[in-house]
N, C-alpha and C. Protein backbone atom coordinates (compact mmCIF):
# COMPACT_ATOMS: atom_id res chain seq x y z
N UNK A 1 -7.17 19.91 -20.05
CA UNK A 1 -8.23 19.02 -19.59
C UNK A 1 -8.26 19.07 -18.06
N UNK A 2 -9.33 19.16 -17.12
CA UNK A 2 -9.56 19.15 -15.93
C UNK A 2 -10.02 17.83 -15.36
N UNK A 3 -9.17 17.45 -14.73
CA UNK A 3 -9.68 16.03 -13.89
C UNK A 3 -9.76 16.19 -12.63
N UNK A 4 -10.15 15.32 -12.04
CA UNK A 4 -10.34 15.52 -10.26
C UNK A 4 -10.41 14.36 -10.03
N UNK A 5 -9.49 14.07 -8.14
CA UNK A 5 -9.68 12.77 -7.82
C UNK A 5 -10.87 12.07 -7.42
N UNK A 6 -11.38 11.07 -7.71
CA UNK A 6 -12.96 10.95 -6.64
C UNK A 6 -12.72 10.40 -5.16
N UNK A 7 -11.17 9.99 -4.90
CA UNK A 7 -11.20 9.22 -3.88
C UNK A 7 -10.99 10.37 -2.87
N UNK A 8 -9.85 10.97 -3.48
CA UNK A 8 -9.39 12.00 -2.34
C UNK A 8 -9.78 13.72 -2.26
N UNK A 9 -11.06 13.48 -3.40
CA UNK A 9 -11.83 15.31 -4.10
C UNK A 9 -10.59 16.16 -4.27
N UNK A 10 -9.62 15.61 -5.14
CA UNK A 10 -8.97 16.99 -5.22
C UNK A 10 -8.20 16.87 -6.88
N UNK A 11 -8.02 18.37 -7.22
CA UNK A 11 -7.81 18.39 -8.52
C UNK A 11 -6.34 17.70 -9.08
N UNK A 12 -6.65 16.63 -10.07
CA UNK A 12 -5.15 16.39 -10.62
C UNK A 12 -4.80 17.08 -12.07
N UNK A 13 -3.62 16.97 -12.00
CA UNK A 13 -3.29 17.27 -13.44
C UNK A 13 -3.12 15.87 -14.50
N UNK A 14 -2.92 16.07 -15.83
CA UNK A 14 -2.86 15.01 -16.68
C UNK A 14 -2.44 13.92 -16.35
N UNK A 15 -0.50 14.21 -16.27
CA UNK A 15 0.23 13.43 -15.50
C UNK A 15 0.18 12.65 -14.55
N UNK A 16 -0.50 13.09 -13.36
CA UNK A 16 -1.05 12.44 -12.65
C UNK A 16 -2.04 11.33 -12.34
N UNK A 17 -3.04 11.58 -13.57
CA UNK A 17 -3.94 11.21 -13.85
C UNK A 17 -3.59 9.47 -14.99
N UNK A 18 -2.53 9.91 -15.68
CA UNK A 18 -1.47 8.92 -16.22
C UNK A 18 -1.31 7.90 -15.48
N UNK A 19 -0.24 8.31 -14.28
CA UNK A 19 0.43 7.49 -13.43
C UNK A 19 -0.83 7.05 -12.66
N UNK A 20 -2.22 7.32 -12.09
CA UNK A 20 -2.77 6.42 -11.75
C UNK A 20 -3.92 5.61 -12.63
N UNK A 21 -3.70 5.48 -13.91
CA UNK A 21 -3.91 4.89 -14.94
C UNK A 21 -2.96 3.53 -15.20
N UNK A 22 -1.44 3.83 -14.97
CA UNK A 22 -0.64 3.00 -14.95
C UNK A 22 -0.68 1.97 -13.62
N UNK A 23 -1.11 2.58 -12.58
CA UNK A 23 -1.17 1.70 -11.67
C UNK A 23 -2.09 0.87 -11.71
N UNK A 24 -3.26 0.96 -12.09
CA UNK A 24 -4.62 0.78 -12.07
C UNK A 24 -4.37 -0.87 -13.03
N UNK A 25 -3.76 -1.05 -13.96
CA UNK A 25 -3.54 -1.76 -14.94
C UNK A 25 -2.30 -2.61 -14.46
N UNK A 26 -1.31 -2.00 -13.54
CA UNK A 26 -0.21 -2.72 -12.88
C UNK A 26 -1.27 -3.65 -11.73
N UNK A 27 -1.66 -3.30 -11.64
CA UNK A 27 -2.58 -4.42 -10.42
C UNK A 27 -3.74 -5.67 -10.98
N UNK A 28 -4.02 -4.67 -12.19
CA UNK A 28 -5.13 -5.68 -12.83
C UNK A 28 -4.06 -6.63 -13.50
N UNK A 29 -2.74 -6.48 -13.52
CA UNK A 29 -1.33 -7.53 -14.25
C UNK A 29 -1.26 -8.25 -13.05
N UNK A 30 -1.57 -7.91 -11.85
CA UNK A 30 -0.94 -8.79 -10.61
C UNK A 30 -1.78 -9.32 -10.58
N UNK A 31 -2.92 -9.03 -10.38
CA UNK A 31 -4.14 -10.21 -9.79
C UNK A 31 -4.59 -11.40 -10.85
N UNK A 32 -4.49 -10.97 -12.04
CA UNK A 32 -4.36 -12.11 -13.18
C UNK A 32 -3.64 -12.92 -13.23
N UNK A 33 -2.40 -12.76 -12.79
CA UNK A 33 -1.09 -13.41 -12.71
C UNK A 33 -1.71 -14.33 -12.05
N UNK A 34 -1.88 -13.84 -10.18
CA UNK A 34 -2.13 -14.51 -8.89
C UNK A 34 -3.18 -15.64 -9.28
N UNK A 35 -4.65 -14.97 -9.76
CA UNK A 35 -5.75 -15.70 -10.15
C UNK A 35 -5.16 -16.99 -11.35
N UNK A 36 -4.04 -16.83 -11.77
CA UNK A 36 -3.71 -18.00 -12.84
C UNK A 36 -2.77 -19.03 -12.22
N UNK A 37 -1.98 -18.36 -11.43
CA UNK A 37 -0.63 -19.45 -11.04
C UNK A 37 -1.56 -19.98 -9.08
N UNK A 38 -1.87 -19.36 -8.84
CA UNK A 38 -2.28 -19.80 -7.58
C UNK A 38 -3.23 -20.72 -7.99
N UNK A 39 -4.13 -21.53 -8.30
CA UNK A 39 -5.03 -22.76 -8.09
C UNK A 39 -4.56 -23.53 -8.51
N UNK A 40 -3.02 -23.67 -9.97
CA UNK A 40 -2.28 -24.92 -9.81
C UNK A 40 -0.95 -25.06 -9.02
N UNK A 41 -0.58 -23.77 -8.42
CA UNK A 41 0.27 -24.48 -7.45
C UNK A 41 -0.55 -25.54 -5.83
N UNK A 42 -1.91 -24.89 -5.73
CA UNK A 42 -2.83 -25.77 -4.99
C UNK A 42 -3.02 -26.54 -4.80
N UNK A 43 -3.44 -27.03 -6.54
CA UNK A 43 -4.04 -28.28 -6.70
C UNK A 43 -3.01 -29.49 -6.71
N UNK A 44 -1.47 -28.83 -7.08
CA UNK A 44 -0.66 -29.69 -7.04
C UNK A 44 -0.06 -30.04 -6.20
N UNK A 45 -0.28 -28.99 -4.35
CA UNK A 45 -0.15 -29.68 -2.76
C UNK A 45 -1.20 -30.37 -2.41
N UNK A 46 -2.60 -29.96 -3.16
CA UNK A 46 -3.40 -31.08 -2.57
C UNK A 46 -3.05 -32.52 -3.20
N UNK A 47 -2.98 -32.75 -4.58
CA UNK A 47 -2.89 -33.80 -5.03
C UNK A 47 -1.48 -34.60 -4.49
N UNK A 48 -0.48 -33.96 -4.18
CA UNK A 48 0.87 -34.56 -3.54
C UNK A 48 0.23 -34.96 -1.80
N UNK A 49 -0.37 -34.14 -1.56
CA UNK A 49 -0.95 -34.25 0.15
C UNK A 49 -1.70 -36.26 -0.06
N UNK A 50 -2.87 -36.15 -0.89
CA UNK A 50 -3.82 -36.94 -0.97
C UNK A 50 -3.03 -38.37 -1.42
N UNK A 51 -2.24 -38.28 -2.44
CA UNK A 51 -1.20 -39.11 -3.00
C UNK A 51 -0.49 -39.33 -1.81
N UNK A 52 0.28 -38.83 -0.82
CA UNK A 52 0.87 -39.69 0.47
C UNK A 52 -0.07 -39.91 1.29
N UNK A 53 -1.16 -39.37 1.96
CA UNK A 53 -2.09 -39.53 2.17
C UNK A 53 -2.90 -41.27 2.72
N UNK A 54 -3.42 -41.27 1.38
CA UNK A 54 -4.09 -42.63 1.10
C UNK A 54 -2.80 -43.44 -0.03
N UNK A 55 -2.10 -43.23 0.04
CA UNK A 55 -1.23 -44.50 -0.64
C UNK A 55 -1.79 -44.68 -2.34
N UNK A 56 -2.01 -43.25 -3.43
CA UNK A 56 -2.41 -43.43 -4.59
C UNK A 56 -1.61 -43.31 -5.20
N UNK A 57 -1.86 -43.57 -6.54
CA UNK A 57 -0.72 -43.72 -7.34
C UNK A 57 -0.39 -42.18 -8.15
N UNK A 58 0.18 -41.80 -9.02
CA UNK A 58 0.71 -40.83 -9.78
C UNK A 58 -0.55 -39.73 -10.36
N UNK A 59 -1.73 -40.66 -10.56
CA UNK A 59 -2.82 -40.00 -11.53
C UNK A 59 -3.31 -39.03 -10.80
N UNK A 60 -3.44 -39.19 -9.29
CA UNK A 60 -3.99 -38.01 -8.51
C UNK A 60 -3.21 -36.70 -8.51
N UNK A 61 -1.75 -36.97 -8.69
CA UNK A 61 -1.10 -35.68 -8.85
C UNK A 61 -1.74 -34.82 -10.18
N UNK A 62 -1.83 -36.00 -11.49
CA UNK A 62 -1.97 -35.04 -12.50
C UNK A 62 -3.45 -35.26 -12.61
N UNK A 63 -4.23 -35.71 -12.12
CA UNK A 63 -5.67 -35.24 -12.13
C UNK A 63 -5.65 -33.40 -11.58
N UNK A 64 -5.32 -33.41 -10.30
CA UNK A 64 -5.61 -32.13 -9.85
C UNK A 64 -4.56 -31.30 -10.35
N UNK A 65 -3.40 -31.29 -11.34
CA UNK A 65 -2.50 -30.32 -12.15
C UNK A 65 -3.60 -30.38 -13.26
N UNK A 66 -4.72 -30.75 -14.05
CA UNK A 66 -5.47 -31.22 -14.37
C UNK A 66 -6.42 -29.81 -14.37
N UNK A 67 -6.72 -29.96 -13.01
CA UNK A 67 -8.19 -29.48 -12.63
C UNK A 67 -7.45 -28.33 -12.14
N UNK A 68 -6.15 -27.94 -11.68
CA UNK A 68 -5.63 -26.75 -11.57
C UNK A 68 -5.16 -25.85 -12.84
N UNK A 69 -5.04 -26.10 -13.73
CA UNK A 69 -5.39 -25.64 -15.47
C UNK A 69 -6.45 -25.43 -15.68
N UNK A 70 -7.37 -26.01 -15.37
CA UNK A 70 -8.70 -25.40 -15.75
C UNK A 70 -9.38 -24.36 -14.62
N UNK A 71 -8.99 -24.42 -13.62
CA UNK A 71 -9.53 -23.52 -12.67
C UNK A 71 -8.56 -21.86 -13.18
N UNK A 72 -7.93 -22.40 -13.53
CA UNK A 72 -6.57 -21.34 -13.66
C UNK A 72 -7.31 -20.65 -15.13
N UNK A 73 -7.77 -21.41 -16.06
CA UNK A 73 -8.80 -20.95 -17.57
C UNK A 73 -9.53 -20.32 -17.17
N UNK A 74 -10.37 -20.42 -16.55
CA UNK A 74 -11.67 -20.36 -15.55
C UNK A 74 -11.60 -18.88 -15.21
N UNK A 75 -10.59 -18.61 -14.11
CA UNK A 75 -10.43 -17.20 -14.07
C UNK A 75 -9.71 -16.50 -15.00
N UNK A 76 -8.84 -16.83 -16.25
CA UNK A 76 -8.44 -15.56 -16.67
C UNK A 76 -9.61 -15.36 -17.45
N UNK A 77 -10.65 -16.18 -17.73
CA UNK A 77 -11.58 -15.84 -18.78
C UNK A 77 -13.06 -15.10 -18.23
N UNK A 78 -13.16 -15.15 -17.01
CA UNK A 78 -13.40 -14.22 -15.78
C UNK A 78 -12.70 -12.38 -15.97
N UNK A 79 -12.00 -12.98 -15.99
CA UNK A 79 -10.56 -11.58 -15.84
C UNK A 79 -10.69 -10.52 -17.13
N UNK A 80 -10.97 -11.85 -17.94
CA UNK A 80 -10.79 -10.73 -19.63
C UNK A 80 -12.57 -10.20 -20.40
N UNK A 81 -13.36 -10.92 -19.02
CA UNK A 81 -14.77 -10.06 -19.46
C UNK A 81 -14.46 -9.16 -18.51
N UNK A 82 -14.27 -9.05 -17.10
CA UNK A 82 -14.34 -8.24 -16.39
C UNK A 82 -13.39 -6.63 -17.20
N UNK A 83 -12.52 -7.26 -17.42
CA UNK A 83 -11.97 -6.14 -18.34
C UNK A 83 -12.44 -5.37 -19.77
N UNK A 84 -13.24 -6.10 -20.25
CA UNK A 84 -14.00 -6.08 -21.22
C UNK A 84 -15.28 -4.81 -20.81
N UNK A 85 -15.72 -5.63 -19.72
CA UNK A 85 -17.07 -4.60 -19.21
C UNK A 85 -16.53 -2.98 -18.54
N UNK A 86 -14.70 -3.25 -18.11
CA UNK A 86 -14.82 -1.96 -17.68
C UNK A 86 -14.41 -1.07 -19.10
N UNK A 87 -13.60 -1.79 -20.07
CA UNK A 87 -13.59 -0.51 -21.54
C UNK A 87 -14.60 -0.21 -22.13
N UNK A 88 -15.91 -1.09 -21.76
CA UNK A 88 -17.81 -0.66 -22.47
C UNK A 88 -18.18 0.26 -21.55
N UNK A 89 -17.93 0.11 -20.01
CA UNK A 89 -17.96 2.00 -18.72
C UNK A 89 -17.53 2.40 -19.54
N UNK A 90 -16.12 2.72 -19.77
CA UNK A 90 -15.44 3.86 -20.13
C UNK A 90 -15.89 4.39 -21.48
N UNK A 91 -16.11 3.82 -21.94
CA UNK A 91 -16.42 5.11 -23.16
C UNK A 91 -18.23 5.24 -23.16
């Protein structure tokens, strides 16, 4: 089978072509991760910030652990069309 790079125009072999297959999917694992754990570790410095803040009670912490779960839904379900639309490219 003949492949070629598009980034760098030059011919790869299979193997190659593998390993940046594997990477490609090692990153789309990182940024899912990031896109899931990053808006409730956020929401849970803003809500600790706002809670000393203005002098509130407990609910503001878990309102925004709250709203940082759902922002955190939000994108993986983002994440798993986007992935979706690139296996309907590919074939």
């Amino acid at each position: 089978m003949y492949n070629s790079c598009m980034v760098c125009d030059t011919d790869l072999g299979g193997d190659k072509v593998e390993k940046l297959s594997a990477l490609k999917y090692l990153v789309w694992v990182s940024a899912l991760s990031a896109s899931v754990i990053t808006p409730v570790i956020i929401c849970v410095f803003l809500g600790y910030y706002l809670k000393n803040k203005f002098s509130l009670g407990i609910w503001v912490i878990i309102l925004f652990i709250i709203l940082g779960f759902l922002t955190a839904m939000l994108n993986a379900v983002k994440f798993f069309k986007f992935v979706q639309s690139q296996a309907k490219n590919k074939k």
